[in-house]
C-alpha atoms as a PDB file:
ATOM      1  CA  UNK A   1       0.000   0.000   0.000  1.00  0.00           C
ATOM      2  CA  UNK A   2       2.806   2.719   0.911  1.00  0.00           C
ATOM      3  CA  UNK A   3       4.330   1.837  -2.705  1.00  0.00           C
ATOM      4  CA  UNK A   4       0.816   2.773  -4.125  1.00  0.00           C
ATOM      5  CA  UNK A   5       0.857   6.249  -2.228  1.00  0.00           C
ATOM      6  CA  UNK A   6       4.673   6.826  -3.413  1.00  0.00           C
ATOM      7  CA  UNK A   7       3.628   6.398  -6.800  1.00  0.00           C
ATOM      8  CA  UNK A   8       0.352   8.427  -6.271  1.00  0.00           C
ATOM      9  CA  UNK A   9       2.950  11.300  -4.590  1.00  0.00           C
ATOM     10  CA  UNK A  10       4.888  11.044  -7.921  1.00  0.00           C
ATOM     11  CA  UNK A  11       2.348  11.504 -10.264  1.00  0.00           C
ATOM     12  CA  UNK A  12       0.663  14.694  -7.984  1.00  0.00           C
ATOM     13  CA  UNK A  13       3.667  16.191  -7.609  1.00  0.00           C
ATOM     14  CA  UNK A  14       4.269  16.406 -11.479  1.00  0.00           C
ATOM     15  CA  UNK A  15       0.746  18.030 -11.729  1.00  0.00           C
ATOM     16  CA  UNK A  16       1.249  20.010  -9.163  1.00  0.00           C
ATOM     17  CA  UNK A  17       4.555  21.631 -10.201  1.00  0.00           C
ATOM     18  CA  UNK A  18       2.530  22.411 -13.390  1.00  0.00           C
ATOM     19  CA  UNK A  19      -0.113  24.177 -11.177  1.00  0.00           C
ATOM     20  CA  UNK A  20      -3.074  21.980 -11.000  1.00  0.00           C
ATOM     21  CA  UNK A  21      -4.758  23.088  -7.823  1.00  0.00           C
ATOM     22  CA  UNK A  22      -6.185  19.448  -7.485  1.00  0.00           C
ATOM     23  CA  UNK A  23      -3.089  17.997  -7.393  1.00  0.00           C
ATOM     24  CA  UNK A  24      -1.675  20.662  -4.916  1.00  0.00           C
ATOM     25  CA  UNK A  25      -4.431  19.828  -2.918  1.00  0.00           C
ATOM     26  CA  UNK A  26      -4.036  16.212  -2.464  1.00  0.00           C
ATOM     27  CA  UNK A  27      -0.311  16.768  -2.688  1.00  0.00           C
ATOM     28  CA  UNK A  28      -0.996  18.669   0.273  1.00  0.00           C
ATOM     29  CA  UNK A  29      -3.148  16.108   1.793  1.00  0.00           C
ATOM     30  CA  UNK A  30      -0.429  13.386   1.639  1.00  0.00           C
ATOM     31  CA  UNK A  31       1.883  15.385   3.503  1.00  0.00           C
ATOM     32  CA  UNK A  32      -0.711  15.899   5.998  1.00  0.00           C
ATOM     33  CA  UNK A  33      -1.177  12.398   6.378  1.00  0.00           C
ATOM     34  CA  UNK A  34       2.198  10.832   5.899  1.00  0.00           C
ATOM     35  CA  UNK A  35       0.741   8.728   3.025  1.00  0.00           C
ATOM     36  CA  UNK A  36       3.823   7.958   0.748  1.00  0.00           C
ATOM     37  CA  UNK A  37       5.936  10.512   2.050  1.00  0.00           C
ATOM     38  CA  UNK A  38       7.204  11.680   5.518  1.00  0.00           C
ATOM     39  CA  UNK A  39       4.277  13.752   7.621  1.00  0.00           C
ATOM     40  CA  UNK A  40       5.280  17.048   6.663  1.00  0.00           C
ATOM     41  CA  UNK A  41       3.066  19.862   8.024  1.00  0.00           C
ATOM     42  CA  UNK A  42       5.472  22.536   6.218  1.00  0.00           C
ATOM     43  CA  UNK A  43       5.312  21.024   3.330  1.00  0.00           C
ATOM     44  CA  UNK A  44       1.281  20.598   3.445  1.00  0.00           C
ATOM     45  CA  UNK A  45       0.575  23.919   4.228  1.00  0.00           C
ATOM     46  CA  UNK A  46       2.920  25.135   1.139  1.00  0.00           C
ATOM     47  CA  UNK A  47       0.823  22.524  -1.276  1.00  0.00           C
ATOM     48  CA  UNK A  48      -2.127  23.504   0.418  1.00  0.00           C
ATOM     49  CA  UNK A  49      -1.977  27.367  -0.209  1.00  0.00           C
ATOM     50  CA  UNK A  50      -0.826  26.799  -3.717  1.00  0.00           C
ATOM     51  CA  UNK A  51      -4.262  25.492  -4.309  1.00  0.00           C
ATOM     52  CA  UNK A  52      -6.167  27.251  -1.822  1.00  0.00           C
ATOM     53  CA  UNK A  53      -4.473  30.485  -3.867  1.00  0.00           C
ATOM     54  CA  UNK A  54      -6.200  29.482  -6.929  1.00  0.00           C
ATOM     55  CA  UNK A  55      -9.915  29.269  -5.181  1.00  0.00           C
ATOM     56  CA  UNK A  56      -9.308  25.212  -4.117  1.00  0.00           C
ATOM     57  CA  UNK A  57     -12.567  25.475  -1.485  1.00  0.00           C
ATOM     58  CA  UNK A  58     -11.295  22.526  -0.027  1.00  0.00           C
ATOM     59  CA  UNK A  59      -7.813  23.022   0.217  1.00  0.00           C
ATOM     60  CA  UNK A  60      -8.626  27.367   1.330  1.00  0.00           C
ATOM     61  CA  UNK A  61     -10.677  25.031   4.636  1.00  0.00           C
ATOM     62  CA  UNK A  62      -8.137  22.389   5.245  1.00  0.00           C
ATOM     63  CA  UNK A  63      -5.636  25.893   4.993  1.00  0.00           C
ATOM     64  CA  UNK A  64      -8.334  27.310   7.534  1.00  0.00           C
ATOM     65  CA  UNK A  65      -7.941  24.376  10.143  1.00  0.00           C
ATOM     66  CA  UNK A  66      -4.236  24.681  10.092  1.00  0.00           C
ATOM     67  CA  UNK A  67      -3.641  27.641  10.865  1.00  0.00           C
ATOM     68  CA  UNK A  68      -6.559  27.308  13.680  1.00  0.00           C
ATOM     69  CA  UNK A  69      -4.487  24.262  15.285  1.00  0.00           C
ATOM     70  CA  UNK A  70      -1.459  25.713  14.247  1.00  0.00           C
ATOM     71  CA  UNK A  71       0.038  22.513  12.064  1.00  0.00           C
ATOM     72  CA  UNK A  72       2.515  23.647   9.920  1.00  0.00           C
ATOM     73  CA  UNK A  73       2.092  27.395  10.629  1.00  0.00           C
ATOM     74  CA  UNK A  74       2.076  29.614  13.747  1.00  0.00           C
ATOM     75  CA  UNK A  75      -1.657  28.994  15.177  1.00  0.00           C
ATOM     76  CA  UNK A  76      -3.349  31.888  14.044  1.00  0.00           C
ATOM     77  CA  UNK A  77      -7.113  32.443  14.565  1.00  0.00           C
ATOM     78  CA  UNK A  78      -7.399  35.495  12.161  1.00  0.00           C
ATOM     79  CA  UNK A  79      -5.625  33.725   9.518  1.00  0.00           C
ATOM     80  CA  UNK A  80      -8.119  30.719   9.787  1.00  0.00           C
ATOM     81  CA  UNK A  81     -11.121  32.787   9.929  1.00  0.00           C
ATOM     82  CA  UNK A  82     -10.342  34.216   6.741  1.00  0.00           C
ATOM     83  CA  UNK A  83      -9.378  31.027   4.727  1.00  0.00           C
ATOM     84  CA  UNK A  84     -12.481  29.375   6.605  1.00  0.00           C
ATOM     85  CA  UNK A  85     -14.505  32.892   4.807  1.00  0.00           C
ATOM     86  CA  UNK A  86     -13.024  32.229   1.493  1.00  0.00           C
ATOM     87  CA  UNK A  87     -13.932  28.511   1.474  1.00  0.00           C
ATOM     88  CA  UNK A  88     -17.389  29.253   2.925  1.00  0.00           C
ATOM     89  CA  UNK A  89     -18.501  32.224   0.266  1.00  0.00           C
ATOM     90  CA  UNK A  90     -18.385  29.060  -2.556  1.00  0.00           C
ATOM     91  CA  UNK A  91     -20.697  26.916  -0.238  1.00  0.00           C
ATOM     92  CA  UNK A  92     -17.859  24.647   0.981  1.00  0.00           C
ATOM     93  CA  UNK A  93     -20.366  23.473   4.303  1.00  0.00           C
ATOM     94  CA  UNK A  94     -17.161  22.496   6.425  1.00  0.00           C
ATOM     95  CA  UNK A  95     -15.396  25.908   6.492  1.00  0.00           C
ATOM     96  CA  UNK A  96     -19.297  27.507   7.005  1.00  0.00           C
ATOM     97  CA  UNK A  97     -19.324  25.490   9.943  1.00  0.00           C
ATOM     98  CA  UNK A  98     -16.300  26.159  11.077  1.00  0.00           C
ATOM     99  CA  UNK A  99     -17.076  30.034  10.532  1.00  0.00           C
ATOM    100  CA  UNK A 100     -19.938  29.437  12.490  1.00  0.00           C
ATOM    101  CA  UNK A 101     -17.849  28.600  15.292  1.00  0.00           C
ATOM    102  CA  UNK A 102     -15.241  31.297  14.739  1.00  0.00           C
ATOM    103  CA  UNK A 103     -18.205  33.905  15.347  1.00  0.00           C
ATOM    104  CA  UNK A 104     -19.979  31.939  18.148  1.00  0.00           C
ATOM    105  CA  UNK A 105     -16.803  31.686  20.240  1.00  0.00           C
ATOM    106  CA  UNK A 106     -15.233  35.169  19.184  1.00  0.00           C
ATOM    107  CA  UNK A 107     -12.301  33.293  17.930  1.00  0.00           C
ATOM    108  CA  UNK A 108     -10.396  35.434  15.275  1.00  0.00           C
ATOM    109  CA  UNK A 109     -12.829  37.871  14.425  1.00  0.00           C
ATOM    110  CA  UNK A 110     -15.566  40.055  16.635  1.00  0.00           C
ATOM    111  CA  UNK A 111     -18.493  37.372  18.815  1.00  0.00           C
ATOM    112  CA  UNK A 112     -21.596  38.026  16.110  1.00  0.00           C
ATOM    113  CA  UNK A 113     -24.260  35.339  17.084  1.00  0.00           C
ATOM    114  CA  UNK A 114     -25.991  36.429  13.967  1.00  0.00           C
ATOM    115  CA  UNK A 115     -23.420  35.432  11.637  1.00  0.00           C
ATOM    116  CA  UNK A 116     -22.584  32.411  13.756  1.00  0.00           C
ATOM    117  CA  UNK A 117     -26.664  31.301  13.228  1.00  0.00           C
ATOM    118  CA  UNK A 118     -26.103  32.362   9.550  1.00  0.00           C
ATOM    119  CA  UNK A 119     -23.343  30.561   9.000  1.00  0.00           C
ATOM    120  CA  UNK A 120     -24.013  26.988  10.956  1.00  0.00           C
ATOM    121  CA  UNK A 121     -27.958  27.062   9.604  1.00  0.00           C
ATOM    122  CA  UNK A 122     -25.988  27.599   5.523  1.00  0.00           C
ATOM    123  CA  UNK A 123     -24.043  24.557   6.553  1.00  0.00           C
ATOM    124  CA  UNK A 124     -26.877  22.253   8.215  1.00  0.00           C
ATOM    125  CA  UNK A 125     -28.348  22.653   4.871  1.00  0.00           C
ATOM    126  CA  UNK A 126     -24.969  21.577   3.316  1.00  0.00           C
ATOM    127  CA  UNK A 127     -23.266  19.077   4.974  1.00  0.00           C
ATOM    128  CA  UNK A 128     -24.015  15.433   3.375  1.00  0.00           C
ATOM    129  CA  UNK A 129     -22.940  13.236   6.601  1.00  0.00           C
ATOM    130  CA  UNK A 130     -25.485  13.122   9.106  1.00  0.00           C
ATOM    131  CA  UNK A 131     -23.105  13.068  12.093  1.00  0.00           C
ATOM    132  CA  UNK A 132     -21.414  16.897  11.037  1.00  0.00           C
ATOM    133  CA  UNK A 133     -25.309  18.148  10.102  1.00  0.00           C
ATOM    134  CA  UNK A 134     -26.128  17.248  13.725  1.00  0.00           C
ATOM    135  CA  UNK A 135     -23.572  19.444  15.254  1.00  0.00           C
ATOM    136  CA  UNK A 136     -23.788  22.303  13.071  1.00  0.00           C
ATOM    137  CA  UNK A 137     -28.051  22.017  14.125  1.00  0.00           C
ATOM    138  CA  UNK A 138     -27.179  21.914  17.608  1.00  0.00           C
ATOM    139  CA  UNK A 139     -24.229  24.652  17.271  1.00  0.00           C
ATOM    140  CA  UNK A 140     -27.139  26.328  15.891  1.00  0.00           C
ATOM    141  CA  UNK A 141     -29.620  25.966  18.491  1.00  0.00           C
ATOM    142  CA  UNK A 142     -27.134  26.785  21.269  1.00  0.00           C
ATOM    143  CA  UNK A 143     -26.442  29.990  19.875  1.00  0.00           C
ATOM    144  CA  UNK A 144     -29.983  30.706  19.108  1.00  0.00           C
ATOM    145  CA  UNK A 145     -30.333  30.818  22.990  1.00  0.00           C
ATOM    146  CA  UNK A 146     -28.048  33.937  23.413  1.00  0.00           C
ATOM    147  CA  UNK A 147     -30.118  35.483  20.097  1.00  0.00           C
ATOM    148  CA  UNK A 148     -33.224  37.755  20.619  1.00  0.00           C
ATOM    149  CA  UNK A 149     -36.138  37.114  18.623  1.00  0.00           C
ATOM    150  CA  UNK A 150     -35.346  39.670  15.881  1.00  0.00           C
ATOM    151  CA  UNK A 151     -31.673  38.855  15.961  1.00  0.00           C
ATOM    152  CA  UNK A 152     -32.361  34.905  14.827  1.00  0.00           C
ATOM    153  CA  UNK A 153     -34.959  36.877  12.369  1.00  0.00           C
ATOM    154  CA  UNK A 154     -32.170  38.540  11.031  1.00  0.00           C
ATOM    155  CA  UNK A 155     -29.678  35.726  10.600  1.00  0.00           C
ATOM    156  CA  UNK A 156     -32.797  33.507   9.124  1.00  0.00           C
ATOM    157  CA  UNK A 157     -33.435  35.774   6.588  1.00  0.00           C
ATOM    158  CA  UNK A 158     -29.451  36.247   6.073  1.00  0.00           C
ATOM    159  CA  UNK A 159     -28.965  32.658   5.600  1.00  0.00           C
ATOM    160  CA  UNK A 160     -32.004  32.957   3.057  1.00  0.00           C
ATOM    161  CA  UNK A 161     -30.978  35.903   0.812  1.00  0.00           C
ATOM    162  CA  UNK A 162     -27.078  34.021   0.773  1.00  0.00           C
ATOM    163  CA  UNK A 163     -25.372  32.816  -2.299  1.00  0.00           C
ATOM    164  CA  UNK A 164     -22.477  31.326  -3.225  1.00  0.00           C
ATOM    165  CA  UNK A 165     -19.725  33.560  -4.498  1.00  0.00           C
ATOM    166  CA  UNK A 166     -19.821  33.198  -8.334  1.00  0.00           C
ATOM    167  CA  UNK A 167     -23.671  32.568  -8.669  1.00  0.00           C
END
């Protein structure tokens, strides 16, 4: 199996010296991992922001959560929330959740319960496993209980109006 993911390294590495986000993604996923190379967080945030750079979704979250855990990069809470903002604005339900949080907990950017409600109700709608929907309903609901009427209003009728950067 590890010669399969040296082989797999090879091949993403060639596309991803040529600039194929995709490839710099999962480039920078393998590094992550330690799948057919050494676990490298350096190197995985460096293939990561390649791709995340060229509007990767995926890769501008994954970006997010390192610099939120601080894995390859100084932890950084600011820099997170705004690769987690990037990711979000194209409907990428992970980083919205995340976002969510960011604003619930004041973490890298000012407390705003309505943007937290926004944010975590966008990715409820999102998220395809049931186990991630769950938590982003009940991250929901617990904000919800430090939200006046008008202010959950507001954030419903945010999370209504929203679309996806590009659409």
């Amino acid at each position: 199996m590890q010669q399969d993911y040296a082989e797999a390294v090879k091949w993403y590495r060639r596309a991803a010296e040529q600039g194929f986000a995709e490839a710099q993604f999962n480039l920078g996923g393998m590094y992550a991992t330690g799948q057919g190379v050494p676990q490298d967080y350096a190197e995985a945030v460096k293939w990561s922001r390649r791709a995340a750079e060229q509007g990767d979704a995926q890769a501008q979250s994954n970006l997010g959560l390192m610099y939120y855990s601080g894995q390859g990069v100084p932890q950084n809470y600011a820099e997170a929330s705004q690769w987690y903002r990037r990711a979000a604005e194209q409907g990428f339900a992970l980083a919205q959740s995340n976002l969510g949080f960011m604003y619930a907990t004041g973490q890298g950017l000012p407390r705003d319960y309505v943007r937290a409600y926004m944010w975590f109700t966008l990715a409820a709608a999102r998220l395809a496993e049931k186990d991630l929907r769950e938590k982003a309903v009940a991250a929901r609901d617990r904000v919800a209980a430090q939200m006046t009427p008008q202010q959950i209003a507001e954030a419903q009728a945010l999370a209504t109006k929203w679309k996806p950067k590009g659409e």
